[in-house]
N, C-alpha and C. Protein backbone atom coordinates (compact mmCIF):
# COMPACT_ATOMS: atom_id res chain seq x y z
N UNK A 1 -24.68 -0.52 47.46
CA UNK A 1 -23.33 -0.24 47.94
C UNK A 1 -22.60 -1.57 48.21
N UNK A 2 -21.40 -1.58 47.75
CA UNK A 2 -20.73 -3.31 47.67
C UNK A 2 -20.77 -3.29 49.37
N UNK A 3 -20.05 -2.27 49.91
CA UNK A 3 -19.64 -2.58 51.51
C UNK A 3 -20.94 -3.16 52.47
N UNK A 4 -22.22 -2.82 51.81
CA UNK A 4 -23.33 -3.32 52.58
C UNK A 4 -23.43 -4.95 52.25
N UNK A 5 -23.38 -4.94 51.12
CA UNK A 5 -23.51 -6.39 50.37
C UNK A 5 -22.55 -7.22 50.75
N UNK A 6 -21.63 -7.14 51.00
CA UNK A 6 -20.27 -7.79 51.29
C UNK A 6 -20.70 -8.02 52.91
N UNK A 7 -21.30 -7.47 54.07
CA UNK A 7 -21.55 -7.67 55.31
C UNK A 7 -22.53 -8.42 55.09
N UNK A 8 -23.51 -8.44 53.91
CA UNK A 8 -24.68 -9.18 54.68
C UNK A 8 -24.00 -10.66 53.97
N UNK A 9 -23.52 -10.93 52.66
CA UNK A 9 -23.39 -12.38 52.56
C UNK A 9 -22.13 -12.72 53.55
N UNK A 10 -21.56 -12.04 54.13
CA UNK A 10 -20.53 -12.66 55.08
C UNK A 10 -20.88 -13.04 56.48
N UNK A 11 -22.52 -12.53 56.62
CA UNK A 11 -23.04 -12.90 57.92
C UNK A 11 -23.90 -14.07 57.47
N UNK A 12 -24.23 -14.53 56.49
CA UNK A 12 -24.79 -15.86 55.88
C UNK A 12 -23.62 -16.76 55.81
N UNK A 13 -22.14 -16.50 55.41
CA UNK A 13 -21.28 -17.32 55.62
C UNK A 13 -21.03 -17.43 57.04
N UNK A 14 -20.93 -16.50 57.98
CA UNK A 14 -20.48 -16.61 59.32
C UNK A 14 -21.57 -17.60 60.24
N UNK A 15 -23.00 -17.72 59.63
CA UNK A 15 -23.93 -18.92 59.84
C UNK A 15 -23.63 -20.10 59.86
N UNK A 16 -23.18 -20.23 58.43
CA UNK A 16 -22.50 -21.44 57.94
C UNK A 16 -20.90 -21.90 58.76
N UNK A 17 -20.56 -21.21 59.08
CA UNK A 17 -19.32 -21.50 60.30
C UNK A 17 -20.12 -21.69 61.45
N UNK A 18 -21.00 -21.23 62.06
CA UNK A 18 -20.92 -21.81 63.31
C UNK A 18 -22.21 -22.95 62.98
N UNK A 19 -22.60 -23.29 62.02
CA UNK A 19 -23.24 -24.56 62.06
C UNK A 19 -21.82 -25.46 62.11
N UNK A 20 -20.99 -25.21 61.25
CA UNK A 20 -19.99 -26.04 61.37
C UNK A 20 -19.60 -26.40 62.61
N UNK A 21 -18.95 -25.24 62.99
CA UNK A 21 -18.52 -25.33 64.74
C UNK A 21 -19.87 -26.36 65.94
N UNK A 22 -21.12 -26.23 65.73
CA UNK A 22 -21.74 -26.96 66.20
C UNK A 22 -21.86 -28.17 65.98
N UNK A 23 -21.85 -28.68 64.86
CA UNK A 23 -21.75 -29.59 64.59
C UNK A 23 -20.68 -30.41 64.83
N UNK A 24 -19.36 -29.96 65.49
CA UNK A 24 -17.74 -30.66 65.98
C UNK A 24 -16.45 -30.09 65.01
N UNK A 25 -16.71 -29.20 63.94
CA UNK A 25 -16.00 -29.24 63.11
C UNK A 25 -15.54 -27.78 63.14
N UNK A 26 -14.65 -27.08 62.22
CA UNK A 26 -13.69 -25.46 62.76
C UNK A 26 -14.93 -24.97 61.98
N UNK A 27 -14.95 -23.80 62.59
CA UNK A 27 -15.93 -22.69 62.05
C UNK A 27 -15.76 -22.20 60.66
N UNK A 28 -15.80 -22.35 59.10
CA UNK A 28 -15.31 -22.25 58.47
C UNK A 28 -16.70 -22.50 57.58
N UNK A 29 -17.25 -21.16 56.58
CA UNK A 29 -18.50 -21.17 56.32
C UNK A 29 -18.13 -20.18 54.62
N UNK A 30 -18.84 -20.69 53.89
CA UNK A 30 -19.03 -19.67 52.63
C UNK A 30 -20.40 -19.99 51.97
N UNK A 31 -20.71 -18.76 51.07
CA UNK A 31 -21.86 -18.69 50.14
C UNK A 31 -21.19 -18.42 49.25
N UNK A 32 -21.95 -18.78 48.05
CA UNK A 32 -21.55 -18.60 46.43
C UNK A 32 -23.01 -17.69 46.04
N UNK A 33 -22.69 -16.60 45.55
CA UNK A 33 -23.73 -15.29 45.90
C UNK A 33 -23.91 -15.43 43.81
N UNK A 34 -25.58 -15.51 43.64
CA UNK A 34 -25.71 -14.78 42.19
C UNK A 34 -26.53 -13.82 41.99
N UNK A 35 -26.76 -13.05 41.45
CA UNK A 35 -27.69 -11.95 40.97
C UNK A 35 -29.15 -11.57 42.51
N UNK A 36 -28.22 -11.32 43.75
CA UNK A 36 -28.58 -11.22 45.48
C UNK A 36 -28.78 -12.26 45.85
N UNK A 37 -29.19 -13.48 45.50
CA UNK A 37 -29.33 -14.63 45.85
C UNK A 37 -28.18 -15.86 46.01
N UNK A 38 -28.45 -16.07 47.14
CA UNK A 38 -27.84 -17.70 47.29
C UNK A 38 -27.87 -18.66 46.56
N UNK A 39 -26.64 -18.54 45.84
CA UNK A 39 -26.81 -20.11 45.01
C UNK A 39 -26.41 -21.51 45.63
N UNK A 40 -25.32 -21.29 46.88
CA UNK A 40 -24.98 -22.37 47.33
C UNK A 40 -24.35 -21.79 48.26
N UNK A 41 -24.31 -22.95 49.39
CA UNK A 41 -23.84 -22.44 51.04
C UNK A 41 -23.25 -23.53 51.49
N UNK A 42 -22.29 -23.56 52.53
CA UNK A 42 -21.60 -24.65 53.22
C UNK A 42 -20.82 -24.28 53.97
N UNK A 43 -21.03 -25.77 55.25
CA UNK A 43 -19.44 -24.83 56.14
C UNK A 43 -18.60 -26.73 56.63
N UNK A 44 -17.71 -25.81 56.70
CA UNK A 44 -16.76 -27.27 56.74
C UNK A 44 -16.88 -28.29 57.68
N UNK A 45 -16.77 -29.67 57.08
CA UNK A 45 -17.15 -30.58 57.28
C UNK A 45 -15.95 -31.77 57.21
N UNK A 46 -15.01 -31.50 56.83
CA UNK A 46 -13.47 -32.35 56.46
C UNK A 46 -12.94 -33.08 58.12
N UNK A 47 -13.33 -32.30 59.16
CA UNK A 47 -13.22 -32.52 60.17
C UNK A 47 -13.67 -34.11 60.91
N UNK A 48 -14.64 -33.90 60.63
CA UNK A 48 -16.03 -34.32 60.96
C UNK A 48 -16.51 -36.18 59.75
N UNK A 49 -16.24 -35.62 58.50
CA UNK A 49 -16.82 -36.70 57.65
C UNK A 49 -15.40 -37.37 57.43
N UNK A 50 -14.34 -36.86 58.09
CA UNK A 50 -12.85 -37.22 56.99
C UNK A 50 -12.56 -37.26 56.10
N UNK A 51 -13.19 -36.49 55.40
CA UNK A 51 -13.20 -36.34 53.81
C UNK A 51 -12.33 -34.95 53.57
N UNK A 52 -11.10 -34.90 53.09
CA UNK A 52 -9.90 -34.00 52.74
C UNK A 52 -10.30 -32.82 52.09
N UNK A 53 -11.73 -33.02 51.31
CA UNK A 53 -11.55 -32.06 50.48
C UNK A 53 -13.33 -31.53 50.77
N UNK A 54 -13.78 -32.03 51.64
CA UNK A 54 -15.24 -31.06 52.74
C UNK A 54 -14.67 -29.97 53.41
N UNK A 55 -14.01 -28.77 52.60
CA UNK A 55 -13.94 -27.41 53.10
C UNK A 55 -15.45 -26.61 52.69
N UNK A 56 -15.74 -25.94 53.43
CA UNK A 56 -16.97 -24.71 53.66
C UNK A 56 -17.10 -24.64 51.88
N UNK A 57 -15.73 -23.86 51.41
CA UNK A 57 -15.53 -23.90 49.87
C UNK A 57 -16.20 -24.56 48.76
N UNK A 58 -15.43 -25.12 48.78
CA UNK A 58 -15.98 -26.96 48.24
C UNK A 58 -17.24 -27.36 48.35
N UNK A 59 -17.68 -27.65 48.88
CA UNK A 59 -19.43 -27.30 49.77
C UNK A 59 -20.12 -26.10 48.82
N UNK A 60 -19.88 -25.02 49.27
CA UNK A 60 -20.65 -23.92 48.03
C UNK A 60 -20.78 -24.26 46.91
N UNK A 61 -19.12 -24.72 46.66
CA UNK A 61 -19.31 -24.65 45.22
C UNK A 61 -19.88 -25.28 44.52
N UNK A 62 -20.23 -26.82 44.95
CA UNK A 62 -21.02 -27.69 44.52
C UNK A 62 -22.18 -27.48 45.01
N UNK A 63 -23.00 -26.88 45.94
CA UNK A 63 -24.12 -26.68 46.17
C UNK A 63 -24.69 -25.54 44.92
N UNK A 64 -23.40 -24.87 44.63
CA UNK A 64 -23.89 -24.12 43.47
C UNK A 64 -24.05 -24.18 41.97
N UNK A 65 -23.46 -25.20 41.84
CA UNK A 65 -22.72 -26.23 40.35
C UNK A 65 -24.38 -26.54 40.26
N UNK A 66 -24.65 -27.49 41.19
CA UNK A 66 -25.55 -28.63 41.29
C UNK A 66 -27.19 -27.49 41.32
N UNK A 67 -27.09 -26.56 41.84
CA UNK A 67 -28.60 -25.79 41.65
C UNK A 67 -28.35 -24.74 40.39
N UNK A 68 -27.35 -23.97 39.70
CA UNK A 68 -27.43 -23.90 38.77
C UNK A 68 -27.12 -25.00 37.45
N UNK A 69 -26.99 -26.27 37.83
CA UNK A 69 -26.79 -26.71 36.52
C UNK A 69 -25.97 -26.77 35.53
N UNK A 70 -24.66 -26.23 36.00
CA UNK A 70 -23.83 -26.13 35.42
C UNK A 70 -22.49 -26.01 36.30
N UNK A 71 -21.21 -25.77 35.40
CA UNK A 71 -19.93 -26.03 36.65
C UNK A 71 -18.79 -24.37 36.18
N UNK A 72 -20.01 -23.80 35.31
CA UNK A 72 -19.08 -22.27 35.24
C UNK A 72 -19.65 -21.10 35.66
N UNK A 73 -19.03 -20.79 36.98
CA UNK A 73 -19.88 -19.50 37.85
C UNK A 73 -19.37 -18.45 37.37
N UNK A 74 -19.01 -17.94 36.58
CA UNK A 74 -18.39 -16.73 36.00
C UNK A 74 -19.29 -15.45 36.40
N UNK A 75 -20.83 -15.93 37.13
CA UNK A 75 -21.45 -14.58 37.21
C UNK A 75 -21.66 -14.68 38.92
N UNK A 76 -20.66 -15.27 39.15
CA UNK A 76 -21.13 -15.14 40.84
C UNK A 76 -20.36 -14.65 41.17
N UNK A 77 -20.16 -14.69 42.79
CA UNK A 77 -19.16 -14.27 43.67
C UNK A 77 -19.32 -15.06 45.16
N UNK A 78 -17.71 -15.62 45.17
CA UNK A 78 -17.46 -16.31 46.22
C UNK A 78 -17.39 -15.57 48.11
N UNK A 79 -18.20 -16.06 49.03
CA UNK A 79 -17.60 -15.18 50.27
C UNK A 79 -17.37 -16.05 50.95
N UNK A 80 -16.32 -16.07 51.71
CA UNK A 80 -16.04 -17.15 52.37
C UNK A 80 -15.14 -16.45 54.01
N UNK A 81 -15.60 -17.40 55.17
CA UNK A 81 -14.96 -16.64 56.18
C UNK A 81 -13.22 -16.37 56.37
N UNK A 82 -13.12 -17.11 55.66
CA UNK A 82 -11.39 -17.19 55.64
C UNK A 82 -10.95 -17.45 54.16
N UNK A 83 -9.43 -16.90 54.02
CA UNK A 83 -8.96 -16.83 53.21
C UNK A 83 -9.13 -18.34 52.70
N UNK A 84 -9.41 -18.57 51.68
CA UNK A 84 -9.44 -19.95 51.00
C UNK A 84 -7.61 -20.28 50.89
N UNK A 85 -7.74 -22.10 51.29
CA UNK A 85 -6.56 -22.52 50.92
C UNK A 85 -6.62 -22.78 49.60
N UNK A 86 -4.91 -23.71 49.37
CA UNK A 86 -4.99 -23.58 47.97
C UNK A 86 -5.59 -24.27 46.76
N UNK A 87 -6.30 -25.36 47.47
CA UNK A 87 -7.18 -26.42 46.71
C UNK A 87 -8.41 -25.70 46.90
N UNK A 88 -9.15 -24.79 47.50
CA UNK A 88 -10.26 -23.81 47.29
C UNK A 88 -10.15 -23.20 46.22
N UNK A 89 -9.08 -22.40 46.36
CA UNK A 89 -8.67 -21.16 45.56
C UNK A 89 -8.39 -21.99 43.77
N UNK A 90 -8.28 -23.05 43.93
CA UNK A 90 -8.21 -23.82 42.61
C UNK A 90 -9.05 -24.12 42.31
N UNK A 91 -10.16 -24.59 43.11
CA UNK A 91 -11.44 -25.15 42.64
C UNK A 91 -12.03 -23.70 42.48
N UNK A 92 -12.36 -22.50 42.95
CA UNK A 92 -13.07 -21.46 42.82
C UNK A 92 -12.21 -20.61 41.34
N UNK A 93 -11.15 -20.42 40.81
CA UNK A 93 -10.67 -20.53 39.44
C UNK A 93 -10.93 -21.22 38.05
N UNK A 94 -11.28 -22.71 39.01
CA UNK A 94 -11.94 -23.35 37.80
C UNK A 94 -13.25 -23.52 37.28
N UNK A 95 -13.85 -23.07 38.32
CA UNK A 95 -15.34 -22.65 38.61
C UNK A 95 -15.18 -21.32 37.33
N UNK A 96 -14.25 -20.26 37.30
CA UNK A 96 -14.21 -19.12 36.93
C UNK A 96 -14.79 -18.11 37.65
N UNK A 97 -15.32 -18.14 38.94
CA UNK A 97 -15.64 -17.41 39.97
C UNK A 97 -14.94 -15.71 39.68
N UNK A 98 -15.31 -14.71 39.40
CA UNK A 98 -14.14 -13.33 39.04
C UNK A 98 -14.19 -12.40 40.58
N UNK A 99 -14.66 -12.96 41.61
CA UNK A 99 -14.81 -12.03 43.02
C UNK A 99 -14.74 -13.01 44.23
N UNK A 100 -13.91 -13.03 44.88
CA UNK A 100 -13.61 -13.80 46.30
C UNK A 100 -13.89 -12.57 47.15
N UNK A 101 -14.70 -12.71 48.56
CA UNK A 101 -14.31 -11.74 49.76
C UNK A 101 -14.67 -12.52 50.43
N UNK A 102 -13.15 -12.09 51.30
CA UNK A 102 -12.96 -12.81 52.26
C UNK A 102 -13.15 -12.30 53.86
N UNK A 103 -12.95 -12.49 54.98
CA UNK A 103 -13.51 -12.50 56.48
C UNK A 103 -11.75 -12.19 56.68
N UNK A 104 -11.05 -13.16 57.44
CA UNK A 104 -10.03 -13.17 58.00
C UNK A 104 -9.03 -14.00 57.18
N UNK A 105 -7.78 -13.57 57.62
CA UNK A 105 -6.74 -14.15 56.58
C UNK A 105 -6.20 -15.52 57.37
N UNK A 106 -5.23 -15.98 55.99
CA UNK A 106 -4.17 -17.03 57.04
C UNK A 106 -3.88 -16.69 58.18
N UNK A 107 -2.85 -15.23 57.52
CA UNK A 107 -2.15 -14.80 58.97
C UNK A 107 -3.22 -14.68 60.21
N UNK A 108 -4.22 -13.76 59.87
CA UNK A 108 -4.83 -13.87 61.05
C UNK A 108 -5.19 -15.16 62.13
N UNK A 109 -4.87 -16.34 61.79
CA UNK A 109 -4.89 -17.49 62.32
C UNK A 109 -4.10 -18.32 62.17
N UNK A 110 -2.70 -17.39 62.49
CA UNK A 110 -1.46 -18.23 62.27
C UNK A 110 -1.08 -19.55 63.32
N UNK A 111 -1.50 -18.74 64.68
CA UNK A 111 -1.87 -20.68 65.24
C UNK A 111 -2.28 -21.81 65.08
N UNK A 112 -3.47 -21.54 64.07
CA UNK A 112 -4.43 -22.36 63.65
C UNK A 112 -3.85 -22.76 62.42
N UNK A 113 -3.72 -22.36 61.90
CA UNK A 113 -3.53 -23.02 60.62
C UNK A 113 -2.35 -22.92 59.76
N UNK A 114 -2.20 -23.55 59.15
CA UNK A 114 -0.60 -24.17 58.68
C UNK A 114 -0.69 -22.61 57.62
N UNK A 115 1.08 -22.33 57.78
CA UNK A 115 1.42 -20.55 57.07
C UNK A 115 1.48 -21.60 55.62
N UNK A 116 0.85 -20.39 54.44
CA UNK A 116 1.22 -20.95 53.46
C UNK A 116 2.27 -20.04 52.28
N UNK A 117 3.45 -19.77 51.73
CA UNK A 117 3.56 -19.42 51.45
C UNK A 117 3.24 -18.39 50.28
N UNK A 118 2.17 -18.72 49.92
CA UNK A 118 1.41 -18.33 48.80
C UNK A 118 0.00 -17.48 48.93
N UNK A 119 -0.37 -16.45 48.40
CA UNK A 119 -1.74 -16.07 49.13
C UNK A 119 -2.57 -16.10 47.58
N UNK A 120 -4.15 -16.35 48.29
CA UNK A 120 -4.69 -16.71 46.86
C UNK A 120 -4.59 -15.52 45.68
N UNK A 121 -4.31 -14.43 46.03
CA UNK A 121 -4.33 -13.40 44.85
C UNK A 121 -2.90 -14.02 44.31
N UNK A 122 -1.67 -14.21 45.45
CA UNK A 122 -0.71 -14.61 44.90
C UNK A 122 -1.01 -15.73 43.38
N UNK A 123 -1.66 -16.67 44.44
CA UNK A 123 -2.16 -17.91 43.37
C UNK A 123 -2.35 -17.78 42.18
N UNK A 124 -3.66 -16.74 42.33
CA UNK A 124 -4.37 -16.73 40.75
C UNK A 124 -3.38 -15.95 40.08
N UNK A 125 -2.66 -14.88 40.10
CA UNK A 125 -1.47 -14.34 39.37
C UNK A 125 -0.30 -15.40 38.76
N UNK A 126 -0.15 -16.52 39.35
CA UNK A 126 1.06 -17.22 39.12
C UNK A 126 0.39 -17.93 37.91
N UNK A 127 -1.21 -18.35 38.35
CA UNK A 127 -1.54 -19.26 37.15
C UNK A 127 -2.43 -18.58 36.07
N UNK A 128 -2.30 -16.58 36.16
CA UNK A 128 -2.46 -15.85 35.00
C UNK A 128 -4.19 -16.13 35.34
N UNK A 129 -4.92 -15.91 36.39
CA UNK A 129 -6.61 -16.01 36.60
C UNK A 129 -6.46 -14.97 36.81
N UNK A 130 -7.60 -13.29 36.63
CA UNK A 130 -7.69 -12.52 36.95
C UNK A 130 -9.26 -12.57 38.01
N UNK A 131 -8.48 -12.10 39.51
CA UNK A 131 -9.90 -12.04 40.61
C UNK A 131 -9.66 -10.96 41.06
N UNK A 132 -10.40 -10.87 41.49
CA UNK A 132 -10.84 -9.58 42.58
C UNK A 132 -11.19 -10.18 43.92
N UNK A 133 -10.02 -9.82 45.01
CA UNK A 133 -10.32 -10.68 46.35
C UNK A 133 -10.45 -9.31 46.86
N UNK A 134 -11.25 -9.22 48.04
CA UNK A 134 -11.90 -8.05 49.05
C UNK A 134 -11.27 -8.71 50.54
N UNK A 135 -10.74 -8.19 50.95
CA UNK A 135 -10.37 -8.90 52.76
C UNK A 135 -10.80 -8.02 53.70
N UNK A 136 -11.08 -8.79 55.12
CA UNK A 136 -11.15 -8.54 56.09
C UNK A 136 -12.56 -8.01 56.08
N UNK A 137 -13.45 -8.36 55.77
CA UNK A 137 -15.09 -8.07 55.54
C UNK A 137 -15.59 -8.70 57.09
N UNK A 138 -16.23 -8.23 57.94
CA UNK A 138 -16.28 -8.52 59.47
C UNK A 138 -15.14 -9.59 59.82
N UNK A 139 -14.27 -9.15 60.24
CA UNK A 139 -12.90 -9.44 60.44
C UNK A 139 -13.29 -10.04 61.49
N UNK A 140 -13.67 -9.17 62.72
CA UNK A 140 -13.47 -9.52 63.90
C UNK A 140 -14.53 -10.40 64.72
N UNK A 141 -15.54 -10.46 63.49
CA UNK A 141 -17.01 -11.43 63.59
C UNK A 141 -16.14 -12.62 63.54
N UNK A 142 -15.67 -12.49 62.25
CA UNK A 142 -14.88 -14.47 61.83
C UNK A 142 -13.87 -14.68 62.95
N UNK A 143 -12.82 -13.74 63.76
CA UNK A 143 -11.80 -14.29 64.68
C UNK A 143 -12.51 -14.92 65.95
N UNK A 144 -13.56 -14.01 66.43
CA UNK A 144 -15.03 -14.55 67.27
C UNK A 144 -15.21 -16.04 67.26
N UNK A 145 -15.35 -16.42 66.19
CA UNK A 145 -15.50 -17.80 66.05
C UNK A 145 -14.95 -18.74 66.49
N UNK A 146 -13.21 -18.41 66.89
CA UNK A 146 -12.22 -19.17 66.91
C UNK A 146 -11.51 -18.66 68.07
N UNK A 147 -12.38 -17.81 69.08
CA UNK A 147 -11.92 -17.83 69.90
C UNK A 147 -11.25 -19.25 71.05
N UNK A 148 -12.18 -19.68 70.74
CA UNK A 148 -11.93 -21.00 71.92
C UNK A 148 -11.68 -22.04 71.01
N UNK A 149 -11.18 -21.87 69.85
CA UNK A 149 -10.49 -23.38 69.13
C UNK A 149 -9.08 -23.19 69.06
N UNK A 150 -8.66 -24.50 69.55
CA UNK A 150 -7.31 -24.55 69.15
C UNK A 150 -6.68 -25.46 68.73
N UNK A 151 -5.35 -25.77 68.16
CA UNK A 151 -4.79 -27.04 67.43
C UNK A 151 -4.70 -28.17 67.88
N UNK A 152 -5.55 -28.96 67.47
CA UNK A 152 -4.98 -30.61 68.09
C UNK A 152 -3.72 -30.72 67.68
């Protein structure tokens, strides 16, 4: 059943956020899921290393590039606790990734994080990618996270 599958890799991403969060950095965690297995996991680190482009995202995806051996995931599927921004959502397109599910949205953390006009389904439509994004998959697990963070 997808709805079971979709809770359990989003509680392996929601891991990966609060290692983040322990570690000093926003709770912000994904897996890159293949055939039930973990191909690659990460949670954000951009905070922390100053490196612009150490999102949770980014992190999977190369943890997943780098253990399959290659840089076209066309048979995976991305989960990530939050809606991917738009340099995620570009790198997980070029990956060819065909399934994003996601935890909580922008909006849902409109304090937190900068509104973007664009949402990634928006995205991949403008640049003609066909995905399949799933939202709000333990919604209220990922807002949990962020209870007590707020904007520098």
């Amino acid at each position: 059943m997808q709805l079971e599958s979709d809770d359990r890799w989003m509680r392996a991403a929601i891991e990966e956020a609060k290692a983040a969060k322990a570690a000093g950095d926003l709770p912000f965690g994904a897996v890159v899921v293949r055939n039930g297995e973990i191909a690659g996991s990460g949670g954000a680190t951009n905070g922390t290393t100053g490196d612009v482009t150490d999102h949770a995202e980014m992190a999977a995806l190369r943890a997943a590039c780098k253990a399959l051996g290659r840089n076209t995931l066309s048979d995976c599927t991305i989960v990530c606790t939050n809606e991917p921004c738009n340099m995620c959502a570009s790198a997980i397109f070029q990956a060819m990734i065909p399934v994003v599910v996601m935890g909580a949205s922008r909006r849902d953390l409109a304090g937190l994080l900068r509104e973007r006009k664009i949402s990634i389904a928006e995205l991949a439509a403008d640049a003609g990618y066909e995905v399949t994004c799933r939202g709000g998959v333990l919604r209220a697990e990922v807002l949990q996270l962020f209870a007590d963070v707020h904007r520098a």
